[in-house]
PDB file of N, CA and C in Angstrom:
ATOM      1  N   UNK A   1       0.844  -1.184   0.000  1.00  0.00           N
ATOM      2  CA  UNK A   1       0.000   0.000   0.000  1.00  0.00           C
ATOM      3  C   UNK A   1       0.888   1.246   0.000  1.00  0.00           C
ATOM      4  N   UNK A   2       0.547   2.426  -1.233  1.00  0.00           N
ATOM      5  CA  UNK A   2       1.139   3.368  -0.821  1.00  0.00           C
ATOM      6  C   UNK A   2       1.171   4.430   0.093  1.00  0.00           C
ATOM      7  N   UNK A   3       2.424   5.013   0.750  1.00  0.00           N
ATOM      8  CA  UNK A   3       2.173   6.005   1.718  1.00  0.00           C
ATOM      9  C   UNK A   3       2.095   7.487   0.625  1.00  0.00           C
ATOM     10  N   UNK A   4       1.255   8.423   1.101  1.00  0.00           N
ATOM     11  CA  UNK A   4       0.904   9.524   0.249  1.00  0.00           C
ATOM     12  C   UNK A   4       0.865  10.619   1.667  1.00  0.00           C
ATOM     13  N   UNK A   5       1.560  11.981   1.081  1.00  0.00           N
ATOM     14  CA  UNK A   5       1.745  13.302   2.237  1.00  0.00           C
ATOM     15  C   UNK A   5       1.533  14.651   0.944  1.00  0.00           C
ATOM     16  N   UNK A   6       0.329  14.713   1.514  1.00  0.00           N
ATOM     17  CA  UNK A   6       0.197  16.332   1.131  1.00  0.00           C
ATOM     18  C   UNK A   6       0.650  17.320   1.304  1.00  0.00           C
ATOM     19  N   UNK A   7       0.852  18.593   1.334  1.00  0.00           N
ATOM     20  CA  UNK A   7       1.339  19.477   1.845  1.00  0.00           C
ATOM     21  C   UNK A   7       0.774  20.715   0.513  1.00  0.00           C
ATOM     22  N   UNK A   8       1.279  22.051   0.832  1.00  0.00           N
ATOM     23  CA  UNK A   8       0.808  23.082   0.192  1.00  0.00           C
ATOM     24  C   UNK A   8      -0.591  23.810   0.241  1.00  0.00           C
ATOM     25  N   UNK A   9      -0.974  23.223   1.393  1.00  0.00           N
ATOM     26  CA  UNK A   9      -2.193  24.319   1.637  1.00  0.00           C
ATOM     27  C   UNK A   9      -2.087  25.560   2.809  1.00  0.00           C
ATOM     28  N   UNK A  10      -3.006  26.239   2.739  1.00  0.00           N
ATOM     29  CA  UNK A  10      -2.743  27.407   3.738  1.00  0.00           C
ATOM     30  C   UNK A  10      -4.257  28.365   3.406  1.00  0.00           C
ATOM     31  N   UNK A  11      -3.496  29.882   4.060  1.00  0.00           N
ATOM     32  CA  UNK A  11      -4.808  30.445   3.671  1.00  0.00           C
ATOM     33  C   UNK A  11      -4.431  31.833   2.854  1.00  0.00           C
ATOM     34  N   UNK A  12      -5.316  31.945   1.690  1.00  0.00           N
ATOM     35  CA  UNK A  12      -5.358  32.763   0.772  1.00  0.00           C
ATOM     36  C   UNK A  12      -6.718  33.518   0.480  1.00  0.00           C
ATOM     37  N   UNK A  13      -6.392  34.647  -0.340  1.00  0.00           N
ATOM     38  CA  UNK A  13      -7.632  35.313  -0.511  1.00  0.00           C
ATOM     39  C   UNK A  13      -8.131  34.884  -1.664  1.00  0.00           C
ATOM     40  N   UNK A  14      -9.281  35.221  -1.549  1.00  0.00           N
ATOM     41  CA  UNK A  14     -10.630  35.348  -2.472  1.00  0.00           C
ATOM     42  C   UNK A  14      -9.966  35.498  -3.820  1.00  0.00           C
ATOM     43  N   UNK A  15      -9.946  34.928  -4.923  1.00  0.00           N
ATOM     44  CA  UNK A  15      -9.145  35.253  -6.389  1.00  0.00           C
ATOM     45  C   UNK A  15      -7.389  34.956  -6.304  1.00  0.00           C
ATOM     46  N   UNK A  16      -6.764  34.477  -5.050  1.00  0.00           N
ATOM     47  CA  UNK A  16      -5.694  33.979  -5.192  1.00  0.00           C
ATOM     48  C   UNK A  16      -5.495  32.372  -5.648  1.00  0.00           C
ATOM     49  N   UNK A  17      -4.309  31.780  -5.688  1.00  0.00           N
ATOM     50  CA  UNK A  17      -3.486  30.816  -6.157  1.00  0.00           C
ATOM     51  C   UNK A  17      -2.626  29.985  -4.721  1.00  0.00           C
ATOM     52  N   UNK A  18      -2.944  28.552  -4.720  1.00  0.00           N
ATOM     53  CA  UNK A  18      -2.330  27.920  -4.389  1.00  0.00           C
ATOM     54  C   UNK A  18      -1.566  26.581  -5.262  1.00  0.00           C
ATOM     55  N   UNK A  19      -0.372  25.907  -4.854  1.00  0.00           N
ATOM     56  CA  UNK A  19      -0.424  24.509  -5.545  1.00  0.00           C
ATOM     57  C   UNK A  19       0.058  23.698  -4.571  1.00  0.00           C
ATOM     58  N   UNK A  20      -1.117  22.343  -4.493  1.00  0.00           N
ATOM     59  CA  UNK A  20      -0.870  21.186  -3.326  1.00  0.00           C
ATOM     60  C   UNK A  20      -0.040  20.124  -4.094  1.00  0.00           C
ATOM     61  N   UNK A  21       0.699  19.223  -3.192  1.00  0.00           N
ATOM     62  CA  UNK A  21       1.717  18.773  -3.889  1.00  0.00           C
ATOM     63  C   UNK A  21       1.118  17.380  -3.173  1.00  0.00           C
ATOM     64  N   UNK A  22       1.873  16.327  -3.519  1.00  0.00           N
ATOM     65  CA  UNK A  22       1.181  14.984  -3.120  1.00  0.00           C
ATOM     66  C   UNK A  22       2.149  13.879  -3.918  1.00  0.00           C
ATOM     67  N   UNK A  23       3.165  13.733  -2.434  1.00  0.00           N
ATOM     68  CA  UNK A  23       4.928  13.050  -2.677  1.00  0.00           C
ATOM     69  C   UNK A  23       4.050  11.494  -2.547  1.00  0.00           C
ATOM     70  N   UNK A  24       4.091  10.658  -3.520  1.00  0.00           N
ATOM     71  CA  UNK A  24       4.085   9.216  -3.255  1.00  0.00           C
ATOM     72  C   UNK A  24       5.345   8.170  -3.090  1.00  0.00           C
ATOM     73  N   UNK A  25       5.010   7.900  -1.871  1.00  0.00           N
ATOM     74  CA  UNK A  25       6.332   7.127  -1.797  1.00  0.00           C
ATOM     75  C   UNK A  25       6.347   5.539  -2.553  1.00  0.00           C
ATOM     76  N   UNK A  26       7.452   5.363  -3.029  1.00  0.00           N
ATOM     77  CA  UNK A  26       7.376   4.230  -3.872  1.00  0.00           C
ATOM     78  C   UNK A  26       7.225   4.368  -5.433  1.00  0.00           C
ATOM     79  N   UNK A  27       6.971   5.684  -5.663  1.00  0.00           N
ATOM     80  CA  UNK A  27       6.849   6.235  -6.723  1.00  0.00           C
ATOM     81  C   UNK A  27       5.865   6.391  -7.267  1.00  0.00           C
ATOM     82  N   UNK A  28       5.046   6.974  -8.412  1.00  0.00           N
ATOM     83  CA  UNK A  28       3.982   6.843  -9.589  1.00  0.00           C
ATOM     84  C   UNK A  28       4.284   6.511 -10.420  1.00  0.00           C
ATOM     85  N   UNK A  29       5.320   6.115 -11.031  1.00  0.00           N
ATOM     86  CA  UNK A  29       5.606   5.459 -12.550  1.00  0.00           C
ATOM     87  C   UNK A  29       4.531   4.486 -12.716  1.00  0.00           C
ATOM     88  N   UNK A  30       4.308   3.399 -11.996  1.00  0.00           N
ATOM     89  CA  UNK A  30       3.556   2.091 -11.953  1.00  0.00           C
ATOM     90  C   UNK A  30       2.103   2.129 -11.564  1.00  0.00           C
ATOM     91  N   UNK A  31       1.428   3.629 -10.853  1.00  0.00           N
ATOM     92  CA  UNK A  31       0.549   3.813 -10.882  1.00  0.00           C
ATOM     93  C   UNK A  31      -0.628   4.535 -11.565  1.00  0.00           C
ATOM     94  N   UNK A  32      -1.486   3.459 -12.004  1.00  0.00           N
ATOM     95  CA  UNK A  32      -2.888   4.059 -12.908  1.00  0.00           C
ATOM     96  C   UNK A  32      -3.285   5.255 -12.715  1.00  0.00           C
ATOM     97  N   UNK A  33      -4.273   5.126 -11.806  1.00  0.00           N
ATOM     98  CA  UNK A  33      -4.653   6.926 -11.583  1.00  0.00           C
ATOM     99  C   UNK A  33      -4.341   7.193 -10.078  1.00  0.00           C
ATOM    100  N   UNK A  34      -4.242   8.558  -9.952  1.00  0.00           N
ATOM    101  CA  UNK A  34      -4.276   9.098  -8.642  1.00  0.00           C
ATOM    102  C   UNK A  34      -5.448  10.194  -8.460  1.00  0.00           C
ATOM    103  N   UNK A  35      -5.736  10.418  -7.883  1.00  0.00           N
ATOM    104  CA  UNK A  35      -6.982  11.152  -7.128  1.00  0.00           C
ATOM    105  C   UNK A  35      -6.811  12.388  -6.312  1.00  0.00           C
ATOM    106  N   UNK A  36      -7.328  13.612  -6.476  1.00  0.00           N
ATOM    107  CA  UNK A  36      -7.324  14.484  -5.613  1.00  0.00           C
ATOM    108  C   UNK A  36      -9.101  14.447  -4.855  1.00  0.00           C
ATOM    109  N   UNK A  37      -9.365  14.567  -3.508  1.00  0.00           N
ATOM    110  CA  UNK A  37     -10.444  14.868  -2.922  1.00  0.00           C
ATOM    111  C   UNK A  37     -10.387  15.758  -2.469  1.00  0.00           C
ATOM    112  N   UNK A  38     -11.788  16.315  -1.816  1.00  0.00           N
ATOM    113  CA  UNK A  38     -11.645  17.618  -0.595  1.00  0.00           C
ATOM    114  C   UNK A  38     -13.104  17.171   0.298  1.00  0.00           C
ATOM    115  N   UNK A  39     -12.964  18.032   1.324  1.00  0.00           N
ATOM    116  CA  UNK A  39     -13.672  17.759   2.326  1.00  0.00           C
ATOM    117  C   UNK A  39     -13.838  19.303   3.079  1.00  0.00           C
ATOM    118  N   UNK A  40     -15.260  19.588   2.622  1.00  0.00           N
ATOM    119  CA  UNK A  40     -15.212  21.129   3.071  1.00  0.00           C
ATOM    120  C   UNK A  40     -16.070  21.013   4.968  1.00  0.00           C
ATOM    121  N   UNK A  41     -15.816  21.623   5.520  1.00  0.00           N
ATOM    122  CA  UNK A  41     -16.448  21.747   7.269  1.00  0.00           C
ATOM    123  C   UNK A  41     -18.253  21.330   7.098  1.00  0.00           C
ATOM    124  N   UNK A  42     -18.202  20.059   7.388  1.00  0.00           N
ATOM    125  CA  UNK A  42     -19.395  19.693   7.803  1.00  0.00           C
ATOM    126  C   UNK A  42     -20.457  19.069   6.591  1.00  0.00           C
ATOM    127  N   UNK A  43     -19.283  18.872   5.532  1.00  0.00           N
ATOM    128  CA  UNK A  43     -19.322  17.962   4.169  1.00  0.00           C
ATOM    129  C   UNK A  43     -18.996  16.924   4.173  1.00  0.00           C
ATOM    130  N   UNK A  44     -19.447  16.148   2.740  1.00  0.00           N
ATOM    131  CA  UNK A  44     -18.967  14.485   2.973  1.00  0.00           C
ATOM    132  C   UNK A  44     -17.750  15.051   1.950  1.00  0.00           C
ATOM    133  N   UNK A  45     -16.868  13.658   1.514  1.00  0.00           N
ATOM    134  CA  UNK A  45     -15.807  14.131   0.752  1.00  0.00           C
ATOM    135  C   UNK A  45     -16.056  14.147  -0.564  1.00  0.00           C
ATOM    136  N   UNK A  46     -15.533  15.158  -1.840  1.00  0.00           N
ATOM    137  CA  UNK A  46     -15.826  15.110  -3.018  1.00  0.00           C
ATOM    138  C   UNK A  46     -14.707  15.090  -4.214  1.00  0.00           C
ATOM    139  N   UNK A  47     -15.147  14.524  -4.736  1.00  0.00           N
ATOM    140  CA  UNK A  47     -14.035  14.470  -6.009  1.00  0.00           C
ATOM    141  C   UNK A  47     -13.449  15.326  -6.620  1.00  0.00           C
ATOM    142  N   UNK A  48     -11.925  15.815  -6.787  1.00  0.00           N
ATOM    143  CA  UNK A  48     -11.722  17.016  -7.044  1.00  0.00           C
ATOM    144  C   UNK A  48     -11.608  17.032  -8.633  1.00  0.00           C
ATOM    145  N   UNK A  49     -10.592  16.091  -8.998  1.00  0.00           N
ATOM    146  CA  UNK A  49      -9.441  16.106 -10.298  1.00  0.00           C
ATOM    147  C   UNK A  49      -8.320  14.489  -9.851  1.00  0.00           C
ATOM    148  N   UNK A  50      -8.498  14.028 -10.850  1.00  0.00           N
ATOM    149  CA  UNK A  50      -7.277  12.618 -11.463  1.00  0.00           C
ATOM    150  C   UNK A  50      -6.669  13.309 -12.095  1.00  0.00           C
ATOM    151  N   UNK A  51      -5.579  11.830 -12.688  1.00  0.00           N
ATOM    152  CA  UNK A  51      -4.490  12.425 -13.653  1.00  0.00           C
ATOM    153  C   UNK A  51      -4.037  10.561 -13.723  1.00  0.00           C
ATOM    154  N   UNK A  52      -4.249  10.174 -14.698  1.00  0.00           N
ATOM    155  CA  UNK A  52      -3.820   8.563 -14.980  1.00  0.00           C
ATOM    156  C   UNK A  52      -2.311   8.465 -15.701  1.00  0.00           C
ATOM    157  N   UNK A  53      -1.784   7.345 -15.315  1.00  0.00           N
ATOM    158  CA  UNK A  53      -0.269   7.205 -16.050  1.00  0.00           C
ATOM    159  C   UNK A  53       0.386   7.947 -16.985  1.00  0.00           C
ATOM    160  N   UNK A  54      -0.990   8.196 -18.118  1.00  0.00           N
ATOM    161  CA  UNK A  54      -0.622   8.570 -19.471  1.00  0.00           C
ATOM    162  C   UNK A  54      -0.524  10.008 -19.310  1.00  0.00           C
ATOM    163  N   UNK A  55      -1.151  10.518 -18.089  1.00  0.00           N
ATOM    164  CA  UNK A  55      -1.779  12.282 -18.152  1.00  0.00           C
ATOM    165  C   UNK A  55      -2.560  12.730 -18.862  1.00  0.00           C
ATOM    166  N   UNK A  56      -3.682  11.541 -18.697  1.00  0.00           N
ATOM    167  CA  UNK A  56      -4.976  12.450 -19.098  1.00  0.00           C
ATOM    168  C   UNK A  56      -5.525  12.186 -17.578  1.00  0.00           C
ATOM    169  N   UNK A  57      -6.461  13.632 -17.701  1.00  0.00           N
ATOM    170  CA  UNK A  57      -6.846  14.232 -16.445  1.00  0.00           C
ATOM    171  C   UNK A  57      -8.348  14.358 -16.807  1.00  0.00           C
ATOM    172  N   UNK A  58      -9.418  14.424 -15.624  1.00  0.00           N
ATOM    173  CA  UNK A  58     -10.571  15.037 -15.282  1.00  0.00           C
ATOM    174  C   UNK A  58     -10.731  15.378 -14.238  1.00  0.00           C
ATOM    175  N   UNK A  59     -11.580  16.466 -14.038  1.00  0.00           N
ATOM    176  CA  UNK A  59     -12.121  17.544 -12.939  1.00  0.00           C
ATOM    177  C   UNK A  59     -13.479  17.378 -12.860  1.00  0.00           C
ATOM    178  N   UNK A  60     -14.050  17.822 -11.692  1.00  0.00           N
ATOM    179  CA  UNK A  60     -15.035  18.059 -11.075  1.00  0.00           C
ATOM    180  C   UNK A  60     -15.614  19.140 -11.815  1.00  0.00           C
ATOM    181  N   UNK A  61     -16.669  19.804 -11.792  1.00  0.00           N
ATOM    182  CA  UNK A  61     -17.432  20.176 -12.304  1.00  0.00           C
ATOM    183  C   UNK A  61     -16.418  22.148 -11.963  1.00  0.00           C
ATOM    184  N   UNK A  62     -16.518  21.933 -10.966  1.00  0.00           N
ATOM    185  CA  UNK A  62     -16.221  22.976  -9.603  1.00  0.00           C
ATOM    186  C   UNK A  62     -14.864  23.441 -10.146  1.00  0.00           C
ATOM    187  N   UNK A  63     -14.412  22.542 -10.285  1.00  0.00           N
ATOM    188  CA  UNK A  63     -12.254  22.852 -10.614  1.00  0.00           C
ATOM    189  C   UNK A  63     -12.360  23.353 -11.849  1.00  0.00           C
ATOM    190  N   UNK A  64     -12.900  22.726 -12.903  1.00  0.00           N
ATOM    191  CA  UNK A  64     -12.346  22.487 -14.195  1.00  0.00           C
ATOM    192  C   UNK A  64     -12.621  24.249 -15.002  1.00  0.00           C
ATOM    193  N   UNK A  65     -11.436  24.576 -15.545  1.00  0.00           N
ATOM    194  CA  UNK A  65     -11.278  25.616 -16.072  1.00  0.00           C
ATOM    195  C   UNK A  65     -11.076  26.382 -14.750  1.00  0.00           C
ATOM    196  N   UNK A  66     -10.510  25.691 -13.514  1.00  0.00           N
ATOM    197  CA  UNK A  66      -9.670  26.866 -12.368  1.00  0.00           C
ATOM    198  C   UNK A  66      -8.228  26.100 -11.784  1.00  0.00           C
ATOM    199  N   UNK A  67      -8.427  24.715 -11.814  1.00  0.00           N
ATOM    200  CA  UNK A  67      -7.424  23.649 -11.242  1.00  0.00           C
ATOM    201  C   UNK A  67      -6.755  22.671 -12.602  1.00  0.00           C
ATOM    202  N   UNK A  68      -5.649  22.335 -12.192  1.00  0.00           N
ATOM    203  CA  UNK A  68      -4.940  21.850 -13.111  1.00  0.00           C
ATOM    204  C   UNK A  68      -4.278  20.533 -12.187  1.00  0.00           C
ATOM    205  N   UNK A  69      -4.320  19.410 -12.933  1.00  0.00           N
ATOM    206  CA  UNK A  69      -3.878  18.546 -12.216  1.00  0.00           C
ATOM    207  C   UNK A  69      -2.201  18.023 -12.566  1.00  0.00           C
ATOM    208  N   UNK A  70      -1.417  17.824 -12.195  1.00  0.00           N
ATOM    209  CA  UNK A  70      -0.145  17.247 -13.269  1.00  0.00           C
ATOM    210  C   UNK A  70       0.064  16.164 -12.132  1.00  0.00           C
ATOM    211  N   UNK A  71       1.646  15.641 -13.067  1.00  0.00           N
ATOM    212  CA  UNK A  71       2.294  14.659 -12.212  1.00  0.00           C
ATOM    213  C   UNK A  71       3.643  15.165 -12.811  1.00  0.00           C
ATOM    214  N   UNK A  72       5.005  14.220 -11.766  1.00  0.00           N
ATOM    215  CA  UNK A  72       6.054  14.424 -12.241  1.00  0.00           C
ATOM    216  C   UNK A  72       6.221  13.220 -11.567  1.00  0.00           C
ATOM    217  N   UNK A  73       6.793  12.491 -12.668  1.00  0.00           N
ATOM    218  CA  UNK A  73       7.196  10.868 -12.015  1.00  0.00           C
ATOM    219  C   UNK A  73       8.601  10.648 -11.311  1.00  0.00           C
ATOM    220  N   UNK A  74       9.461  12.100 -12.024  1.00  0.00           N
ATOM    221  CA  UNK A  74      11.126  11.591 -11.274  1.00  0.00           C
ATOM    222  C   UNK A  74      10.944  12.425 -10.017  1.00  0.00           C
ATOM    223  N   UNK A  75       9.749  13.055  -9.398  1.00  0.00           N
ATOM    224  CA  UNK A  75       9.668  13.399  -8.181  1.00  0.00           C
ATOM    225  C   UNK A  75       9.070  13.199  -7.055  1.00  0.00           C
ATOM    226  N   UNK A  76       8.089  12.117  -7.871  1.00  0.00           N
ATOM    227  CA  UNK A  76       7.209  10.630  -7.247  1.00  0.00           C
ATOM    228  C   UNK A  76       5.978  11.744  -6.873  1.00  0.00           C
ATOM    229  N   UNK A  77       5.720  12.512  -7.321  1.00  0.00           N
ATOM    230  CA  UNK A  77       4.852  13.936  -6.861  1.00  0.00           C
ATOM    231  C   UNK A  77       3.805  14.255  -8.001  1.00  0.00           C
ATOM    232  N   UNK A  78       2.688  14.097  -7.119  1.00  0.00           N
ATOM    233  CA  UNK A  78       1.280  14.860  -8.083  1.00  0.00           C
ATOM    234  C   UNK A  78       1.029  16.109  -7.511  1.00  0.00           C
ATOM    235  N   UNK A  79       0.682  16.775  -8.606  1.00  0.00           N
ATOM    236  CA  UNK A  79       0.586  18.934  -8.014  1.00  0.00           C
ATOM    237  C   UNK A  79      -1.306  18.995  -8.362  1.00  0.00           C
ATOM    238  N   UNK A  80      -1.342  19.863  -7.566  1.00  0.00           N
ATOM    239  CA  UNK A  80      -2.853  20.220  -7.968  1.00  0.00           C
ATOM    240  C   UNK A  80      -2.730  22.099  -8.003  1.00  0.00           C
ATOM    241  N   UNK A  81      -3.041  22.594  -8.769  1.00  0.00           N
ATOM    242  CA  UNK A  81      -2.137  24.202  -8.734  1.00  0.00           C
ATOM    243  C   UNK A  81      -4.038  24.596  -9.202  1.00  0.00           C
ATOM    244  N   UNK A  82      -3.730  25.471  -7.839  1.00  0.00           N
ATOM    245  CA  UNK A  82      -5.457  25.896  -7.887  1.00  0.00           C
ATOM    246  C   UNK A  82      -5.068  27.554  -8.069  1.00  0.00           C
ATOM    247  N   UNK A  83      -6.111  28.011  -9.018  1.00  0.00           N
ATOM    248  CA  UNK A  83      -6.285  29.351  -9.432  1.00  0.00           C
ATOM    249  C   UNK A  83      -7.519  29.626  -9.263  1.00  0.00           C
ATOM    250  N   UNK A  84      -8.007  31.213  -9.213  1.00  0.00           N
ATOM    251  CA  UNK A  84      -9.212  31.806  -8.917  1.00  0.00           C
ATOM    252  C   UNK A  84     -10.004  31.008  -7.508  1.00  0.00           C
ATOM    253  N   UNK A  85      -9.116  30.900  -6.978  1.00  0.00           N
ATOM    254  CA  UNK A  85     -10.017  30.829  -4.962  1.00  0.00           C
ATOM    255  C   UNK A  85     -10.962  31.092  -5.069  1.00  0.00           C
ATOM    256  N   UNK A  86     -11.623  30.065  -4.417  1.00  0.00           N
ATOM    257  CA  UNK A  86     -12.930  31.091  -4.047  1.00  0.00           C
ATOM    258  C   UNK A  86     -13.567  30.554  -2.663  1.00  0.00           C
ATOM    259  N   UNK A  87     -13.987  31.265  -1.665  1.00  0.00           N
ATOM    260  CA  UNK A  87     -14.442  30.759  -0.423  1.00  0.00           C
ATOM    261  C   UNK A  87     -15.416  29.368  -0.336  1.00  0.00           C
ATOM    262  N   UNK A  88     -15.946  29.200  -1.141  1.00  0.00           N
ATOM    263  CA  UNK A  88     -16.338  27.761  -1.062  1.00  0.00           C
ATOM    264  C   UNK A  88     -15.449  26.544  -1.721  1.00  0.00           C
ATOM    265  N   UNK A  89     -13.972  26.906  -2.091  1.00  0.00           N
ATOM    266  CA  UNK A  89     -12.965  25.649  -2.363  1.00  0.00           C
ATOM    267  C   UNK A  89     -12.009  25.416  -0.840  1.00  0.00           C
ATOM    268  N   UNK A  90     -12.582  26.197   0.580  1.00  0.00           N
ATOM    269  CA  UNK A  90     -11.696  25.772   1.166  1.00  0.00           C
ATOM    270  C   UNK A  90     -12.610  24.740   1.883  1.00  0.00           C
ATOM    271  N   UNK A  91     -11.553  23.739   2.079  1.00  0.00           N
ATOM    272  CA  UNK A  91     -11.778  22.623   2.660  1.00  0.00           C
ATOM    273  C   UNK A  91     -10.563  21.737   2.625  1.00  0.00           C
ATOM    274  N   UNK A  92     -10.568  20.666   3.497  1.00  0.00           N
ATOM    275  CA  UNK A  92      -9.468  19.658   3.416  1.00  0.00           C
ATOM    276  C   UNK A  92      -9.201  19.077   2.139  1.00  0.00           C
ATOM    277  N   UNK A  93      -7.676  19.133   1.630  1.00  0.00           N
ATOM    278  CA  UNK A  93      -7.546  18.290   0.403  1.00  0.00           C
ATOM    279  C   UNK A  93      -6.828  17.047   0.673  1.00  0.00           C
ATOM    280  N   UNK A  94      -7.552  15.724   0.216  1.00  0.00           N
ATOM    281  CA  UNK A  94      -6.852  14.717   0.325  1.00  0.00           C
ATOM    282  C   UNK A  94      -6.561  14.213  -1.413  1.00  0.00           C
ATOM    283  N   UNK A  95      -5.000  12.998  -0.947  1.00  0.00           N
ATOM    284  CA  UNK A  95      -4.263  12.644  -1.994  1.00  0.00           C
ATOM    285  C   UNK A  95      -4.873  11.126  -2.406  1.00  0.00           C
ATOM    286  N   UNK A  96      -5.362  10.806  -3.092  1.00  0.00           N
ATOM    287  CA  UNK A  96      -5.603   8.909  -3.408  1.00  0.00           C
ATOM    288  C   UNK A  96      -4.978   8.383  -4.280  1.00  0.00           C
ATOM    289  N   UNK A  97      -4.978   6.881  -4.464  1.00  0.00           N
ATOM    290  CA  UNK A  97      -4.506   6.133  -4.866  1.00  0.00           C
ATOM    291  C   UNK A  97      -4.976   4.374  -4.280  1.00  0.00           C
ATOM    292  N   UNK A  98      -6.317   4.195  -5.229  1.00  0.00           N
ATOM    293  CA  UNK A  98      -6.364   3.114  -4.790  1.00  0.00           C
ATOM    294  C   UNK A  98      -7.465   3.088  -3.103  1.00  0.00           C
ATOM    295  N   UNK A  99      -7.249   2.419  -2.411  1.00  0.00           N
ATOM    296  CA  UNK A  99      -7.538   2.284  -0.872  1.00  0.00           C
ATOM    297  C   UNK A  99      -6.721   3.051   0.100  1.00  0.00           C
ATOM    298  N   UNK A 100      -5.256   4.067  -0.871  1.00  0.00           N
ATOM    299  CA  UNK A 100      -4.387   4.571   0.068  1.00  0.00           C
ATOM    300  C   UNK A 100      -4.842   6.208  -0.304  1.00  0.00           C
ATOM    301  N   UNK A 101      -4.795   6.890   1.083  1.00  0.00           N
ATOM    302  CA  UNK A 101      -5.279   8.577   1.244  1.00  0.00           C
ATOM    303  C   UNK A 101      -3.984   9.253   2.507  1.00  0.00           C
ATOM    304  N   UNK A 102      -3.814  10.033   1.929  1.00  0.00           N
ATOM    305  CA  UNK A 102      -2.980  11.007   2.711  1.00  0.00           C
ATOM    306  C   UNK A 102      -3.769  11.669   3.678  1.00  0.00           C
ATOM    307  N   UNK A 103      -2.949  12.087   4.900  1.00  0.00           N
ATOM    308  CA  UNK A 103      -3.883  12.781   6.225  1.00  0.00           C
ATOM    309  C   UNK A 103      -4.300  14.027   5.284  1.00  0.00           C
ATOM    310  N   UNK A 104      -4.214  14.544   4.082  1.00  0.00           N
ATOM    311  CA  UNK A 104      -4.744  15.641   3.824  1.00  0.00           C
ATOM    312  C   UNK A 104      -4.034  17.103   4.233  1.00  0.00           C
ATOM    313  N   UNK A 105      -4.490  18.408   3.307  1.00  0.00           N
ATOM    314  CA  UNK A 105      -3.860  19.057   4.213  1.00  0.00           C
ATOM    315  C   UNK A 105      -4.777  20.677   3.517  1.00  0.00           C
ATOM    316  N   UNK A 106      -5.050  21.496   4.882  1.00  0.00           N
ATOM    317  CA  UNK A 106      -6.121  22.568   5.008  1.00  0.00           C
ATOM    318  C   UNK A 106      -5.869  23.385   3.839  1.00  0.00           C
ATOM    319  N   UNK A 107      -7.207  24.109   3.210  1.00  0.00           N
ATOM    320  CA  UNK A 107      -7.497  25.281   1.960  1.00  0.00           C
ATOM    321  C   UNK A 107      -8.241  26.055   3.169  1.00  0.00           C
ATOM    322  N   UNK A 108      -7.570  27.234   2.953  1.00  0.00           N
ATOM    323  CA  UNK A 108      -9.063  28.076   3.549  1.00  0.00           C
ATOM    324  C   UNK A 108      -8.394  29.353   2.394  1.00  0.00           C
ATOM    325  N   UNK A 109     -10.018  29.691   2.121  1.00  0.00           N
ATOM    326  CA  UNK A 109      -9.963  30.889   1.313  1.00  0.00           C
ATOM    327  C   UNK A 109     -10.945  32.260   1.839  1.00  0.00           C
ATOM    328  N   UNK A 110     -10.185  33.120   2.305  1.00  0.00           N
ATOM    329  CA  UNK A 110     -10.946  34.000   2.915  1.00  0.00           C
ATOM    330  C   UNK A 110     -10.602  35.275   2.803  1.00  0.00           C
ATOM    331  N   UNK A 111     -11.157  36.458   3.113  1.00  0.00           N
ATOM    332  CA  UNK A 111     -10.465  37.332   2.923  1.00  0.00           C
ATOM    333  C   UNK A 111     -10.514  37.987   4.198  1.00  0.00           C
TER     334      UNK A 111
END
């Protein structure tokens, strides 16, 4: 099972830019798709944006045309590089793969 650590969240304003990063240990070369989720205060969790071996990607309804998903395999690291904030994208972002999820790590967008 892989271990997965998020990192790159924080808090930004209203129309700013973050990018969450999501180090898999063991690498992604060998893995199909990976998964971004979120989990906003007092929500169930929702699907953000993939990105499969080849790098083709889909988004959520919500992201798409604001979030970009990539990978970089010689850094064992998936990025999620979020543009145009907006107070209802903060919430917890978690990393997947499979049955394996990273503790996640906080969006708040506020001004």
């Amino acid at each position: 099972q892989e271990h997965l650590q998020e990192s790159g969240g924080g808090l930004v304003q209203p129309g700013g830019s973050l990018r969450l990063s999501c180090v898999v240990s063991g690498g992604i070369s060998s893995i199909y798709v990976i998964r971004w989720y979120r989990q906003a205060p007092g929500q169930g969790r929702e699907f953000v944006a993939s990105i499969s071996r080849s790098g083709y990607s889909t988004y959520a309804n919500s992201a798409r045309g604001r979030f970009t998903i990539t990978r970089d395999a010689a850094m064992n690291t998936v990025y999620l590089q979020m543009n145009s904030l907006k107070p209802e994208d903060t919430a917890v972002y978690y990393c997947n793969e499979q049955d394996s999820w990273g503790k996640g790590t906080l969006v708040s967008v506020s001004s």
